[in-house]
Protein backbone atom coordinates (compact mmCIF):
# COMPACT_ATOMS: atom_id res chain seq x y z
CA UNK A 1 -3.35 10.58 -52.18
CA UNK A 2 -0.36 8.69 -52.66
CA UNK A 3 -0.15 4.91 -50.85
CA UNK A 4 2.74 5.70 -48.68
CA UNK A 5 0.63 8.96 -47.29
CA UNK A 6 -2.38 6.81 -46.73
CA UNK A 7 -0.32 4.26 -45.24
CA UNK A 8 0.94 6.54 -42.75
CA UNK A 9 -2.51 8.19 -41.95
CA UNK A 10 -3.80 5.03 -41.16
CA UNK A 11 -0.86 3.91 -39.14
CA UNK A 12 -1.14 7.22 -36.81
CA UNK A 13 -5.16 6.65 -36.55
CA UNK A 14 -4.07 2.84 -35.11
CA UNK A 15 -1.49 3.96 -32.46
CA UNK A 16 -3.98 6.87 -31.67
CA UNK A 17 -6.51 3.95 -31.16
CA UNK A 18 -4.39 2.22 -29.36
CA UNK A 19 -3.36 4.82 -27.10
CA UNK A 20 -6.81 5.84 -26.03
CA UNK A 21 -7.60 1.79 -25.84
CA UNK A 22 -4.89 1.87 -22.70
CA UNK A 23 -5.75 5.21 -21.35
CA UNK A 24 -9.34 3.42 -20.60
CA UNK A 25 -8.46 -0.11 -20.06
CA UNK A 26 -9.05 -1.72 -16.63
CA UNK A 27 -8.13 -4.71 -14.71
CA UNK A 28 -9.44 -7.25 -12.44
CA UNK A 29 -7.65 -8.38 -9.62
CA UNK A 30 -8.50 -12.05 -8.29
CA UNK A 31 -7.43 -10.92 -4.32
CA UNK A 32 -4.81 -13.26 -2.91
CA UNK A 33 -4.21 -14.99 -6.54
CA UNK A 34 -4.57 -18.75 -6.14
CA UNK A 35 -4.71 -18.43 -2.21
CA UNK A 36 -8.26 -16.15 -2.76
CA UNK A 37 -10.23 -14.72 0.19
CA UNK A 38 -9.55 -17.15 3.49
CA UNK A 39 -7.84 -16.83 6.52
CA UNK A 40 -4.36 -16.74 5.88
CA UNK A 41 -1.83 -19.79 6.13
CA UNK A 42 0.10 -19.96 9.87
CA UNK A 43 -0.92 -16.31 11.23
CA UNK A 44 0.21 -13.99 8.32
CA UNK A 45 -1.58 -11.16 9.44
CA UNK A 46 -0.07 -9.13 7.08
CA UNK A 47 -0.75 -11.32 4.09
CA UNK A 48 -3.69 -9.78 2.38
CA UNK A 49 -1.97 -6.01 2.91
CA UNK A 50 1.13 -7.13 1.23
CA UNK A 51 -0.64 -8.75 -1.71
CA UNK A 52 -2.59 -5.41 -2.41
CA UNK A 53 0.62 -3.14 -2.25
CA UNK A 54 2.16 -5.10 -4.79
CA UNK A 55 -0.58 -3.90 -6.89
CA UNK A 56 -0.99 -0.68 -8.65
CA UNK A 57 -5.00 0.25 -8.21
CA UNK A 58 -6.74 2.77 -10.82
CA UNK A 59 -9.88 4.00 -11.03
CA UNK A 60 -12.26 1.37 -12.96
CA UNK A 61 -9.95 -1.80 -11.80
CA UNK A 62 -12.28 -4.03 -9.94
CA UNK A 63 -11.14 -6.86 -7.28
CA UNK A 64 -12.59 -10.16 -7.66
CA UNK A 65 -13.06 -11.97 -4.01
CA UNK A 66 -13.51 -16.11 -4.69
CA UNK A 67 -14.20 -17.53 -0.95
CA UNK A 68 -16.55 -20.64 0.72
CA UNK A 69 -18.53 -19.91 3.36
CA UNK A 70 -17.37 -16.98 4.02
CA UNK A 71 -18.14 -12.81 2.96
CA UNK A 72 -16.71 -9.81 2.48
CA UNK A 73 -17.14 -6.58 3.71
CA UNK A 74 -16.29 -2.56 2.25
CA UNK A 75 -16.04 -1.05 5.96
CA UNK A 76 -14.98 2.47 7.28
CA UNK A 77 -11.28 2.61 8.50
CA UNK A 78 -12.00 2.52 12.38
CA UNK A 79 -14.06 -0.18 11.59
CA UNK A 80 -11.20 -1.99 10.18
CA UNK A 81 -8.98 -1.22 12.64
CA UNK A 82 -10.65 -2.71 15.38
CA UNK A 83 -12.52 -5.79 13.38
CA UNK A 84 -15.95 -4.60 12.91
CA UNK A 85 -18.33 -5.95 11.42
CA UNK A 86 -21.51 -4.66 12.59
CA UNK A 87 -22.26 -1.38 10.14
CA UNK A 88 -20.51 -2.35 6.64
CA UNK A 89 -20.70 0.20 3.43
CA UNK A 90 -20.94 -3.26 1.16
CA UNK A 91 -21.58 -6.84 1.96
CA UNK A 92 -21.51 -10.09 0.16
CA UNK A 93 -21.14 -13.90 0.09
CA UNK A 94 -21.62 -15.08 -2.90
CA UNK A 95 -18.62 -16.88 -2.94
CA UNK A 96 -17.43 -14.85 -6.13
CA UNK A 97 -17.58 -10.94 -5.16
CA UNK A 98 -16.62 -8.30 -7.57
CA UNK A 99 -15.96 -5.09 -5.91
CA UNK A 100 -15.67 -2.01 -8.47
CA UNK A 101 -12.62 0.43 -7.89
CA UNK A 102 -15.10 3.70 -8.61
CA UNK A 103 -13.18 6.23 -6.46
CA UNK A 104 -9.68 6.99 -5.73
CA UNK A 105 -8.33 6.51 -2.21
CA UNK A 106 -8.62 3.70 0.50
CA UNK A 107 -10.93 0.82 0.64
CA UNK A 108 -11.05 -1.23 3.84
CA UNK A 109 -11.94 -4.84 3.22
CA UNK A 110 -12.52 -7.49 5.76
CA UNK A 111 -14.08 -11.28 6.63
CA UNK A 112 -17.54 -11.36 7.82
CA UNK A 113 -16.83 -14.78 9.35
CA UNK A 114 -16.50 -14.58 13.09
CA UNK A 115 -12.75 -14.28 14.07
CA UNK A 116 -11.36 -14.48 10.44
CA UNK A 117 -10.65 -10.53 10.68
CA UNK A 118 -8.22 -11.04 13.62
CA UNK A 119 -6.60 -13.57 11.88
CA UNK A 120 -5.64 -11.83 9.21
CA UNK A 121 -8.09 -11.95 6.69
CA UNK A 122 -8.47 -8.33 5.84
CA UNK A 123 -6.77 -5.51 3.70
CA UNK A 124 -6.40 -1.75 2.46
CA UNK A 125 -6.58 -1.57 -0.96
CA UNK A 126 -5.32 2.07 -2.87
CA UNK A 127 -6.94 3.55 -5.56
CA UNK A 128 -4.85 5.81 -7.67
CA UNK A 129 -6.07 8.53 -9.35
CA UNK A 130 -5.28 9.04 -12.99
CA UNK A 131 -7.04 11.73 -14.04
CA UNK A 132 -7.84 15.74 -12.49
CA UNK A 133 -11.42 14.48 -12.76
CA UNK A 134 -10.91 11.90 -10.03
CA UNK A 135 -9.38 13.58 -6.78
CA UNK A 136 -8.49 11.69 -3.91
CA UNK A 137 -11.76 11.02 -2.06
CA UNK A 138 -12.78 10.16 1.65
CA UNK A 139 -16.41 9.23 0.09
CA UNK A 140 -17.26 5.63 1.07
CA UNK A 141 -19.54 4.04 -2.25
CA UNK A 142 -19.36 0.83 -4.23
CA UNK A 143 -21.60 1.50 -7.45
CA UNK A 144 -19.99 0.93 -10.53
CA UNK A 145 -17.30 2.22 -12.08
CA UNK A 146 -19.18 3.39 -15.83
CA UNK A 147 -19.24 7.06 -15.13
CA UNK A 148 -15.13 7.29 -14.30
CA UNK A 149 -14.93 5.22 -17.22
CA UNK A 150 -16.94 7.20 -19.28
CA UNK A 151 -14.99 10.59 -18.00
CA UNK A 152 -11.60 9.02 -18.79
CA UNK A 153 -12.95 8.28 -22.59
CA UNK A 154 -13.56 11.34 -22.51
CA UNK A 155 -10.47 13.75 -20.50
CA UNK A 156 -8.56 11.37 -23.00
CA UNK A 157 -10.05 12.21 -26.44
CA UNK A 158 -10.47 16.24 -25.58
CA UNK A 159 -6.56 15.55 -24.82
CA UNK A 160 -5.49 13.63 -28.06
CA UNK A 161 -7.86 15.64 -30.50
CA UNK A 162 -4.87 18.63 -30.86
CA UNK A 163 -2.05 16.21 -31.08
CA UNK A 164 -3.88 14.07 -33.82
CA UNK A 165 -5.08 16.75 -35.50
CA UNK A 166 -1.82 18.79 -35.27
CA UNK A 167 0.17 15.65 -36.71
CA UNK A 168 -2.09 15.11 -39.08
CA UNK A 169 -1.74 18.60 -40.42
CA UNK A 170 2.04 18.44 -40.32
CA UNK A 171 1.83 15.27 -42.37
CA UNK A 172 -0.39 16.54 -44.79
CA UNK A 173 1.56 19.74 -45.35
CA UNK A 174 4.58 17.30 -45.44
CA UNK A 175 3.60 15.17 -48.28
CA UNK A 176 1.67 18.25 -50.04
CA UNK A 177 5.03 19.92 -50.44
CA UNK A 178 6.98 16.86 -51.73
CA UNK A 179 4.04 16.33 -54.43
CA UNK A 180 3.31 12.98 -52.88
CA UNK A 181 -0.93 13.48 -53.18
């Protein structure tokens, strides 16, 4: 096989690389950016609610709460509409929380501290789904995110397998008729 055919193989394997490397690829979010999880400055109740729809959420992104003495909790919608606290899906505070995006739809986040909810210090975050395996969900869970991962690997590859292998065979029938082997 001639150079220039090998060098264009192995420059269509490394944008097919890189293309399934960005299909998959997450984020984390640090909530609030330098402000983090606290009440919010002079009664911006909607602080934390603008911050998240500035954001575009996808399945296997994960939000990173940084707080003192304080928590965080995953809570039903009613719950979050009214402030309470009492039956939450997830709790923590640790001070450093990192909640996994495992599920498209809404997540309803507040303050565990007495009287920080009121004040502003909760938010709706939307997951996006990017993928027909991932429907919009009303399922409330917080495990990790590996199996969505895992199915997006794979949706992706069982996507890309015909186009590389149809390029490929164009290529190859390409340089096979100009003698270039």
């Amino acid at each position: 096989m001639s150079s220039f055919c090998r060098q264009v193989l192995m420059s269509l394997m490394i944008i097919c690389a890189s293309f399934q490397l960005i299909l998959g690829s997450s984020f984390e979010f640090q909530v609030g950016d330098h402000m983090g999880w606290s009440v919010p400055r002079s009664k911006d109740t909607k602080f934390y609610n603008d911050w998240a729809s500035e954001k575009r959420f996808k399945l296997g992104d994960s939000i990173l709460f940084k707080y003192r003495k304080d928590s965080v909790m995953e809570v039903g919608e009613a719950e979050y509409k009214q402030c309470n606290s009492t039956h939450p899906i997830f709790f923590s505070n640790t001070g450093n929380t990192v909640f996994h995006l495992d599920r498209s739809g809404y997540f309803y986040f507040i303050s565990g501290a007495a009287g920080h909810c009121s004040k502003g210090q909760r938010m709706i975050v939307k997951v996006l789904g990017n993928d027909p395996f991932h429907p919009p969900s009303s399922q409330k869970s917080s495990s990790s995110a590996t199996i969505s991962s895992i199915s997006l690997a794979i949706f992706s590859f069982v996507l890309l397998l015909p186009v590389v292998a149809s390029v490929n065979f164009l290529f190859l029938s390409l340089c096979n008729s100009y003698n270039l082997f």
